[in-house]
Protein backbone atom coordinates (compact mmCIF):
# COMPACT_ATOMS: atom_id res chain seq x y z
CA UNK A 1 80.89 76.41 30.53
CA UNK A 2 84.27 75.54 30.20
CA UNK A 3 87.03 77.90 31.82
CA UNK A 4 89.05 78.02 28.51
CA UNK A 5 86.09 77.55 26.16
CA UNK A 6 84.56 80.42 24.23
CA UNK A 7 80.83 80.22 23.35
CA UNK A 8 80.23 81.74 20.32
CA UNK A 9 81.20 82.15 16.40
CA UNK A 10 81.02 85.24 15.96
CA UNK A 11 82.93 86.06 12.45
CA UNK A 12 81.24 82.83 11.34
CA UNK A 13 77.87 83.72 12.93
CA UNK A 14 76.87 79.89 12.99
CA UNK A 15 74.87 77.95 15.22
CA UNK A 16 76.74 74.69 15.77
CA UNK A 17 74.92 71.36 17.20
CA UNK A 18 75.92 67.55 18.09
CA UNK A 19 75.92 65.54 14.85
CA UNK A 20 72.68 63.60 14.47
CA UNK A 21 72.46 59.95 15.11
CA UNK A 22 76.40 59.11 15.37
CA UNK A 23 77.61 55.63 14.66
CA UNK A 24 78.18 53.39 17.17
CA UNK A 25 81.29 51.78 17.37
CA UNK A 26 79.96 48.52 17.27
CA UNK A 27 78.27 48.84 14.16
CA UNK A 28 81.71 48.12 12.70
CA UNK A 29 80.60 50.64 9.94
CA UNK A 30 83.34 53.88 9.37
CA UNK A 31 82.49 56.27 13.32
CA UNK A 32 83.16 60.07 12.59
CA UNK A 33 85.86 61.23 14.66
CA UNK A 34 86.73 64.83 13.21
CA UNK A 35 85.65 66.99 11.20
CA UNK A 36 87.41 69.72 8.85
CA UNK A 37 85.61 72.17 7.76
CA UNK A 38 86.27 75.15 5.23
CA UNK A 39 83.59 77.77 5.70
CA UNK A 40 83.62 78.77 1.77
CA UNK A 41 81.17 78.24 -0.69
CA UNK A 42 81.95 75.25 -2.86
CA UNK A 43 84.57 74.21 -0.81
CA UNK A 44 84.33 70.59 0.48
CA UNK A 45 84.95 69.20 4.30
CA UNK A 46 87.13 66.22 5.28
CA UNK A 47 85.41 63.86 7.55
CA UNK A 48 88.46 61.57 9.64
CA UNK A 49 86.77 58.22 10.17
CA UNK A 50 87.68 54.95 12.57
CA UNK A 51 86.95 51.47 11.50
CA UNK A 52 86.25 49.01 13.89
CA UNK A 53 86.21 45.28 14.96
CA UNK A 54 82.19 44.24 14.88
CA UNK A 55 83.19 41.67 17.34
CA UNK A 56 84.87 44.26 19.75
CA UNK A 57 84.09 47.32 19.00
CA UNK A 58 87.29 48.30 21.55
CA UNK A 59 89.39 47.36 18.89
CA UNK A 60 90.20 49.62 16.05
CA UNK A 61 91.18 47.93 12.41
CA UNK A 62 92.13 51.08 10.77
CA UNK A 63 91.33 54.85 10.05
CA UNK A 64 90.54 56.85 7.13
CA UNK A 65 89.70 60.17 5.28
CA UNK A 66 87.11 60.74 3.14
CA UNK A 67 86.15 63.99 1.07
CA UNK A 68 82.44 65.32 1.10
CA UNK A 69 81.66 67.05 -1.98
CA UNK A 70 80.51 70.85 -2.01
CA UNK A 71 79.64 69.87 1.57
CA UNK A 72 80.84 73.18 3.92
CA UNK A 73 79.28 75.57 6.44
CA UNK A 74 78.10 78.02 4.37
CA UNK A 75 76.44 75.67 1.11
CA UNK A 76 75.20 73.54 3.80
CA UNK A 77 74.09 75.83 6.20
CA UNK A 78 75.92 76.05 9.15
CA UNK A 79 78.10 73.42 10.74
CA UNK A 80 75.57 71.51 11.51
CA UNK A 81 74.53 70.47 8.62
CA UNK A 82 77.81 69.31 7.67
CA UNK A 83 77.83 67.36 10.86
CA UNK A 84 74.39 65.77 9.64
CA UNK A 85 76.15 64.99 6.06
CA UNK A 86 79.39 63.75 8.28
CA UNK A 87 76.90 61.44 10.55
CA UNK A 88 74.87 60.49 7.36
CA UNK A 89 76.03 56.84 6.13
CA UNK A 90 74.13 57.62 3.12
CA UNK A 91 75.70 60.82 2.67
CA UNK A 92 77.84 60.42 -0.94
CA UNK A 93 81.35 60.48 -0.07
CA UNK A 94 84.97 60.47 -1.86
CA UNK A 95 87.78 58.08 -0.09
CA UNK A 96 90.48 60.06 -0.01
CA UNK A 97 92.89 57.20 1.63
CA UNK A 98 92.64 54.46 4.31
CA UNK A 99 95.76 53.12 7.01
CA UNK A 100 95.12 49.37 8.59
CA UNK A 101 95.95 49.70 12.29
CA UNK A 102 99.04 47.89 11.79
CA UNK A 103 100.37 50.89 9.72
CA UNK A 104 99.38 53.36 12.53
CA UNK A 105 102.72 55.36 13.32
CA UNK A 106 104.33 54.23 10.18
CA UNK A 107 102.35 55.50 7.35
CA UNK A 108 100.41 58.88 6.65
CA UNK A 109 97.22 59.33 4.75
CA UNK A 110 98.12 62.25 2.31
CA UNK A 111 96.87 64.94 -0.28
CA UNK A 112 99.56 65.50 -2.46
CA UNK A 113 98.13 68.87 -4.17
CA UNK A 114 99.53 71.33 -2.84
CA UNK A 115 101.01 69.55 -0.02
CA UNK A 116 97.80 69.75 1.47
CA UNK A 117 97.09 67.51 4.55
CA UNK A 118 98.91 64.66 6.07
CA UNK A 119 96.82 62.09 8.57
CA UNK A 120 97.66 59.30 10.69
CA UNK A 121 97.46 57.79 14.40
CA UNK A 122 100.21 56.55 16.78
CA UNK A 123 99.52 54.09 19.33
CA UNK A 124 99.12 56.04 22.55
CA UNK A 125 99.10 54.45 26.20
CA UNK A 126 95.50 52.95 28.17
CA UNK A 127 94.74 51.77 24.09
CA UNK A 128 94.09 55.01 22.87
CA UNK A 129 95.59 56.42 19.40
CA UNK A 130 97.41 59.54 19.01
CA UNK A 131 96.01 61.82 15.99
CA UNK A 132 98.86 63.59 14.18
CA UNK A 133 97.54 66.20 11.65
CA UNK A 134 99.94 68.32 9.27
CA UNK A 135 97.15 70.70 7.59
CA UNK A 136 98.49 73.62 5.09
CA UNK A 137 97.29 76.78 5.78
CA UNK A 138 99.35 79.78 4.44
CA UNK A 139 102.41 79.39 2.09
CA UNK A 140 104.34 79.18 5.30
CA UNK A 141 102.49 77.93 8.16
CA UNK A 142 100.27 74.73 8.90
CA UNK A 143 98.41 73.75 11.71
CA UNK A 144 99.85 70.73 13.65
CA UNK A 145 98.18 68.49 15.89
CA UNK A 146 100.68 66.01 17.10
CA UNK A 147 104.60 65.36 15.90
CA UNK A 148 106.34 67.89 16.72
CA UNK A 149 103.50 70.16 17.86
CA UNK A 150 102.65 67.38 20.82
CA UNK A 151 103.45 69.98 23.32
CA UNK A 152 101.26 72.36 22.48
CA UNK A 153 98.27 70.52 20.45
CA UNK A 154 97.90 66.83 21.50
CA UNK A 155 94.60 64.87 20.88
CA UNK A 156 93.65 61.25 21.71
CA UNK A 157 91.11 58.71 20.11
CA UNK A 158 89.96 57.31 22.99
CA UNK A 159 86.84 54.44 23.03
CA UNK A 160 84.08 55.63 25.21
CA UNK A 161 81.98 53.02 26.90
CA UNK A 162 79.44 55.02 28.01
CA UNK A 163 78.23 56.14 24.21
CA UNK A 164 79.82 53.03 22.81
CA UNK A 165 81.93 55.26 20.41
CA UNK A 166 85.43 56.73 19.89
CA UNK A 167 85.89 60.38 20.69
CA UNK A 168 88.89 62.92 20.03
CA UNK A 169 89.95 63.76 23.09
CA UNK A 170 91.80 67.14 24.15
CA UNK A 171 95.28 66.53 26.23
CA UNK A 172 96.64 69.50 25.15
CA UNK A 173 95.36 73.07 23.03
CA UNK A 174 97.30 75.97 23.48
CA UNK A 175 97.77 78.86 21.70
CA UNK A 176 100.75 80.09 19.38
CA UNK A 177 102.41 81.61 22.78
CA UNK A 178 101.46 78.18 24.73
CA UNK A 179 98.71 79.81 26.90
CA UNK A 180 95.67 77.10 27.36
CA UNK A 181 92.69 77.13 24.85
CA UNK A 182 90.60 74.30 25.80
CA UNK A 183 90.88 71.94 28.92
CA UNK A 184 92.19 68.21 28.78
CA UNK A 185 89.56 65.96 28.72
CA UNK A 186 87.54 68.18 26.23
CA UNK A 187 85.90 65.91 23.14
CA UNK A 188 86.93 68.41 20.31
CA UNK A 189 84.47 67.58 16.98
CA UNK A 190 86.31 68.87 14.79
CA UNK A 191 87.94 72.71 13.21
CA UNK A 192 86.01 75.15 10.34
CA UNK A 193 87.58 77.78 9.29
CA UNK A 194 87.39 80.56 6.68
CA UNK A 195 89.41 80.38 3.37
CA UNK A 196 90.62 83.18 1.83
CA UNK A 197 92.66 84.08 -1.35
CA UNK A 198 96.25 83.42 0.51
CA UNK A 199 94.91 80.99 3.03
CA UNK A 200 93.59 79.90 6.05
CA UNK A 201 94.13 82.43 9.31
CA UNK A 202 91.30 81.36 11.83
CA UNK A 203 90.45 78.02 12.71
CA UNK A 204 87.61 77.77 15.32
CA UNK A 205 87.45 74.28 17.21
CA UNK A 206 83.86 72.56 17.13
CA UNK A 207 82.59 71.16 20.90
CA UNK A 208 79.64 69.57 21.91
CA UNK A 209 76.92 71.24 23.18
CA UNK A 210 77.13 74.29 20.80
CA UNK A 211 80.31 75.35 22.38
CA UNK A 212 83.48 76.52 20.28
CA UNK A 213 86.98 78.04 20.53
CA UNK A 214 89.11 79.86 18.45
CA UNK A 215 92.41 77.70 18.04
CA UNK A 216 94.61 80.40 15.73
CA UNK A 217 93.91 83.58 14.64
CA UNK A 218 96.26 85.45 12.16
CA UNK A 219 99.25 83.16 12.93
CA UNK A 220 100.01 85.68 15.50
CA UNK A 221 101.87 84.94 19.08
CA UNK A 222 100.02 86.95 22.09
CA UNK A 223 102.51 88.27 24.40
């Protein structure tokens, strides 16, 4: 197990699995990269998709979000079932917005209620994509993957050639006090996290293998 990793959900008490049957990259059908996950009933889970090239499956021609409807980790039960809806081309599906990889780090996929989410890639060096995430949380706090959070949450969509699919890749996770969370080189699923009344104050990371990690809890800074 991972140094930095912890191995269970315990306030979620969830089993989590890999998704079934993932798209290959070559299919040049939309490949899963992340998954966001509220762990509320009724709630609904974002699924961040790639699109590919079918003639080179190396080469990205855009990204996208799409909304899965009443689809979470409690309706569903557990996040892998959501995984199995996110891995499910059948699976009914809402496009929430798409960017062409010439628009990658110049526009944002965005949900305007509430100021809810913004989305988008940057090229990145060795022809892997940055992921920048602006997700809203608490009437004063949002978790950032990317922009001006790089130095302490970085992630890259890297092409794998060994599965034939792109992966989210850890360079950086630390915590709110910069103390390391998960490892670089970790493929990080996804986050699910609990919603309450005033917002969102744990997000959990999703690994492979059944393995997790708690990314924020209560917006506090350890010493």
């Amino acid at each position: 197990m991972r140094k930095f990793v912890v191995a269970t959900l315990s306030v979620f008490l969830l089993t989590l699995v890999l998704p079934a049957s993932a798209v290959k990259a070559e299919d040049g059908a939309k490949q899963p990269i992340f998954l966001m996950c509220p762990h509320q009933k009724k709630y609904s889970a974002w699924s961040v998709y790639v699109t590919v090239d079918p003639s080179n499956p190396e080469k990205l021609t855009g990204m996208g979000l799409d909304k899965m409807e009443g689809i979470n980790s409690i309706d569903s039960g557990g996040v892998e079932g959501v995984q199995a809806a996110q891995a499910d081309v059948k699976a009914k599906r809402e496009n929430l917005g798409t960017l062409s990889a010439a628009q990658f780090g110049k526009g944002q996929i965005k949900i305007e209620k509430d100021d809810a989410l913004h989305l988008g890639m940057e090229p990145a060096e060795g022809g892997a994509y940055r992921l920048v995430i602006s997700m809203r949380c608490t009437s004063d706090q949002r978790f950032n993957v990317g922009g001006k959070e790089q130095k302490r949450r970085d992630l890259l969509v890297k092409y794998d050639k060994d599965s034939k699919t792109w992966k989210t890749i850890v360079q950086k996770m630390n915590s709110l006090g910069d103390k390391p969370i998960l490892e670089p080189g970790a493929n990080l699923l996804g986050i699910v996290f609990p919603v309450t009344g005033t917002g969102i104050y744990r997000i959990v990371g999703i690994l492979p293998n059944g393995e997790s990690a708690v990314l924020i809890d209560g917006w506090r800074r350890e010493d």
